[in-house]
C-alpha atoms as a PDB file:
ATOM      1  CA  UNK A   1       0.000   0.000   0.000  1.00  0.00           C
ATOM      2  CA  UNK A   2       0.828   3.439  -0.746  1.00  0.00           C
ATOM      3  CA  UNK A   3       0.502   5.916   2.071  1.00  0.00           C
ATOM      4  CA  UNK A   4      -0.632   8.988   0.265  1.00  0.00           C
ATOM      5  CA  UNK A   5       0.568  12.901   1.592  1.00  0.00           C
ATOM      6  CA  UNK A   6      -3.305  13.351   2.788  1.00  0.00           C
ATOM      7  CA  UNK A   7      -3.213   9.758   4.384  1.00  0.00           C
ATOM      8  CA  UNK A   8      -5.176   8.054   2.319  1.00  0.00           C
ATOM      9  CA  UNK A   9      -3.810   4.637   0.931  1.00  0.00           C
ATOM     10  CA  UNK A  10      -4.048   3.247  -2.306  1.00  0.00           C
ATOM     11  CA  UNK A  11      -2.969  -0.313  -3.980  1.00  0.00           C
ATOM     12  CA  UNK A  12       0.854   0.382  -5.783  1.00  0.00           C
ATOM     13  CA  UNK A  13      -0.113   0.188  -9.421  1.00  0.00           C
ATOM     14  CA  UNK A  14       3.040  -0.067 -11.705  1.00  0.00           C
ATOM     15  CA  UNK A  15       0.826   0.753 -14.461  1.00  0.00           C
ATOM     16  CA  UNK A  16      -0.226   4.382 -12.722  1.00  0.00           C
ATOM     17  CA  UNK A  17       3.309   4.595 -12.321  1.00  0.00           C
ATOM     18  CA  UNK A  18       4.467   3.827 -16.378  1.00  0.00           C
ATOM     19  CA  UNK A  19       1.927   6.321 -17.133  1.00  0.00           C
ATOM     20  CA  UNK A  20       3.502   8.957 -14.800  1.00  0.00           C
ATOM     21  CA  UNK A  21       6.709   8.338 -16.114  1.00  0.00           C
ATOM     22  CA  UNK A  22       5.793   8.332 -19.857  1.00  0.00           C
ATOM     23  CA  UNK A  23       4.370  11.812 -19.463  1.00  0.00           C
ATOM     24  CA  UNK A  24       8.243  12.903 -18.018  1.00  0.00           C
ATOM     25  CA  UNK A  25       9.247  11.226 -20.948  1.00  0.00           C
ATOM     26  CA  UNK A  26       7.005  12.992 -23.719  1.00  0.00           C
ATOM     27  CA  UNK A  27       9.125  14.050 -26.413  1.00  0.00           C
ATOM     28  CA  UNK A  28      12.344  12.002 -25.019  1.00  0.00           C
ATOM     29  CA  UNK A  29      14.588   9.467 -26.783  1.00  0.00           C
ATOM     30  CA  UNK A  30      13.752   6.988 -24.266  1.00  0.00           C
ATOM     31  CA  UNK A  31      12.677   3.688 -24.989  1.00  0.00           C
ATOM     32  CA  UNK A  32       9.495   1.829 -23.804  1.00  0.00           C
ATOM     33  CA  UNK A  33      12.426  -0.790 -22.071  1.00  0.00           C
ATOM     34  CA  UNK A  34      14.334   1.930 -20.196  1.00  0.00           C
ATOM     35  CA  UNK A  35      10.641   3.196 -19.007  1.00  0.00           C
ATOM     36  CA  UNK A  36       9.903  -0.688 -17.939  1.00  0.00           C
ATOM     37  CA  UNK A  37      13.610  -0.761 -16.310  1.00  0.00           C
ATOM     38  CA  UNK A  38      12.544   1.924 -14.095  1.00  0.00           C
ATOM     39  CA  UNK A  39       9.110   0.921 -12.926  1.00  0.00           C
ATOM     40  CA  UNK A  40      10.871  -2.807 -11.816  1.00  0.00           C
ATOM     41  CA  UNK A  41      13.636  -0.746 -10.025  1.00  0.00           C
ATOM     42  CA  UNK A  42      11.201   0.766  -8.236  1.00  0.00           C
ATOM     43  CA  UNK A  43       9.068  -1.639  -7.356  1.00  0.00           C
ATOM     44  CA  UNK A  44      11.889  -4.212  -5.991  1.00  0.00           C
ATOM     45  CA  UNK A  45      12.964  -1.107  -3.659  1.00  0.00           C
ATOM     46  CA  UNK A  46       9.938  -1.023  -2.292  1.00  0.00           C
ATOM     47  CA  UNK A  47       9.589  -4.571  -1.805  1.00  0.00           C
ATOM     48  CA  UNK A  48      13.083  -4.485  -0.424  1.00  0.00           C
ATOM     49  CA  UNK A  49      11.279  -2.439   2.323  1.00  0.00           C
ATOM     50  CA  UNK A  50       9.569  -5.084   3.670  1.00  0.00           C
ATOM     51  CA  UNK A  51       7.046  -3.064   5.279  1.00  0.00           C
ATOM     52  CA  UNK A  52       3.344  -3.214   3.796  1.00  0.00           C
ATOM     53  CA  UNK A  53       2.676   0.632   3.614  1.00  0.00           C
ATOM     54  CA  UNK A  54       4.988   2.963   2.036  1.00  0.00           C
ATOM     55  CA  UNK A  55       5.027   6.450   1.850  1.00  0.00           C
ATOM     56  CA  UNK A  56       4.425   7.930  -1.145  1.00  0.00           C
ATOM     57  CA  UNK A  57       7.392  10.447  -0.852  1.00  0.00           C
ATOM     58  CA  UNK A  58       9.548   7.328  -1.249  1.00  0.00           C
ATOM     59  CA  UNK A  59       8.306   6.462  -4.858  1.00  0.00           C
ATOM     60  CA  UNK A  60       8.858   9.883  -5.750  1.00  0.00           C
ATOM     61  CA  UNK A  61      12.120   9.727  -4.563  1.00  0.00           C
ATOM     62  CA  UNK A  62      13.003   6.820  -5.886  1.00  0.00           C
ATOM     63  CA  UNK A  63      11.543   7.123  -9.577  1.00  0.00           C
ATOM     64  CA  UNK A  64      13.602  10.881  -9.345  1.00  0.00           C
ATOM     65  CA  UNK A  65      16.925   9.238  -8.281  1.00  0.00           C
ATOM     66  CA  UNK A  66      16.166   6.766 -11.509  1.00  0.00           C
ATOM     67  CA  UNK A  67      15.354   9.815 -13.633  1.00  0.00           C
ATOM     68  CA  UNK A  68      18.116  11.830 -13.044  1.00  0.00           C
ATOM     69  CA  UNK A  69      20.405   9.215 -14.454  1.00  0.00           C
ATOM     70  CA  UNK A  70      18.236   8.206 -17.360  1.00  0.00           C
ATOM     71  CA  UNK A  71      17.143  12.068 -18.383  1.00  0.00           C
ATOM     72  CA  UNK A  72      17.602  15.048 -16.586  1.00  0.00           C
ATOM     73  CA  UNK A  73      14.705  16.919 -18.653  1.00  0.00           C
ATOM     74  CA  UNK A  74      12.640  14.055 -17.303  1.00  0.00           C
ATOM     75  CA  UNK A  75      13.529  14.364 -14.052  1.00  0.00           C
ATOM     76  CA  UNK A  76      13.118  18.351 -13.877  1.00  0.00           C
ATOM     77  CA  UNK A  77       9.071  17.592 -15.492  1.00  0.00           C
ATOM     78  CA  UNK A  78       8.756  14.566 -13.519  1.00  0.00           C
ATOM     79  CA  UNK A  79      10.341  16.692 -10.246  1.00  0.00           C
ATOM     80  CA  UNK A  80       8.141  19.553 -10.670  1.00  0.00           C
ATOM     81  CA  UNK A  81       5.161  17.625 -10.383  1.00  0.00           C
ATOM     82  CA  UNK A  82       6.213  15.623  -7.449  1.00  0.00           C
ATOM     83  CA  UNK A  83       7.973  18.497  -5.688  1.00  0.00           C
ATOM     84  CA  UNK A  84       5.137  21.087  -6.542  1.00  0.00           C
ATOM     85  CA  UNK A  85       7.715  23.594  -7.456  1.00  0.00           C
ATOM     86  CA  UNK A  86       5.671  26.882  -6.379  1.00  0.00           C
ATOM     87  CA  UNK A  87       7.528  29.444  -8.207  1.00  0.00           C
ATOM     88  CA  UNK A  88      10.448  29.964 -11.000  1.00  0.00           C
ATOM     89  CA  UNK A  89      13.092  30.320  -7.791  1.00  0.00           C
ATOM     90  CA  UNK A  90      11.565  26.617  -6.347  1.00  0.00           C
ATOM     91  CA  UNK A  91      12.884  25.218 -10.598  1.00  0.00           C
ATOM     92  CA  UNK A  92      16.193  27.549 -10.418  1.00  0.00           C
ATOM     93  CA  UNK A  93      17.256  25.791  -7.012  1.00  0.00           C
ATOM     94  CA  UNK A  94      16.512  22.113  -8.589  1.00  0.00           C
ATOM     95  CA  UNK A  95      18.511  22.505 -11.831  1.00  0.00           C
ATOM     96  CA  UNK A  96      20.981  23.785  -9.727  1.00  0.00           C
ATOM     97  CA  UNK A  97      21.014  21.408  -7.652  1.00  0.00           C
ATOM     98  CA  UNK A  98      20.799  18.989 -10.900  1.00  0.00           C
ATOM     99  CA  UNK A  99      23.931  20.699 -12.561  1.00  0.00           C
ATOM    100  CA  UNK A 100      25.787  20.031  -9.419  1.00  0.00           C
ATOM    101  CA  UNK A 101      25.285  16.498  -9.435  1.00  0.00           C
ATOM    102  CA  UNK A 102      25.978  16.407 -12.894  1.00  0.00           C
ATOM    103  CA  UNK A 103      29.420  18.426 -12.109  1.00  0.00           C
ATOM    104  CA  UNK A 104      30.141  16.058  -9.637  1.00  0.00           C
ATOM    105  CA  UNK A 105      29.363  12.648 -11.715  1.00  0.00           C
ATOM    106  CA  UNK A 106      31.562  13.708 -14.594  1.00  0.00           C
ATOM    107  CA  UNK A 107      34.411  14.867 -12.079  1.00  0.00           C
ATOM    108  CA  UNK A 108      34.772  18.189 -13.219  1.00  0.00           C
ATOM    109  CA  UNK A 109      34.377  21.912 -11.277  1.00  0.00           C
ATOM    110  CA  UNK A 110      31.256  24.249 -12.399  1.00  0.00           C
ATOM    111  CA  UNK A 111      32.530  27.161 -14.824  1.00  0.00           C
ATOM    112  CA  UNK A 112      32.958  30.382 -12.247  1.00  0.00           C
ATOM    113  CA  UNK A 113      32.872  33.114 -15.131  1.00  0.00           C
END
């Protein structure tokens, strides 16, 4: 079960899921495997749990964490949603945040001019 924000709980549907992660994906090179991939990543995490409610915060984070190595454009659409970005300074602080982690991955310091 899937502990909701509001506290209501709802079966895990990995087809809800695909269908939330499609629409991150509209208009990306990603295939229909890579979109399968993720939704069986997430749902052995949560298994791994072991618990029978999870909170819903966890899928989110999970399916970002997946995102933002698959696409980052993905994750930013996918993010926005989840995070309910309230303002253009709430998307500046993720993509910074994003280009940071992307600095980091490929080992290399952020331009400072």
């Amino acid at each position: 079960m899937i502990v909701k924000r509001d506290g209501r709980r709802q079966e895990f549907d990995p087809r809800k899921l695909r269908d939330k992660i499609r629409i991150a994906l509209t208009k990306r090179a990603v295939s229909e495997e890579e979109v399968d991939r993720i939704v069986t990543n997430v749902e052995s995490e949560l298994l791994s749990l072991g618990t029978v409610e999870v909170p819903s915060t966890t899928v989110g984070e999970t399916v970002l964490r997946e995102l933002k190595k698959l696409d980052e454009v993905a994750y930013i659409r996918f993010a926005s949603v989840y995070r309910q970005f309230a303002d253009v300074d709430d998307l500046r602080r993720e993509l910074d945040t994003l280009a940071d982690s992307i600095t980091k991955r490929q080992g290399t310091e952020p331009d400072q001019t």
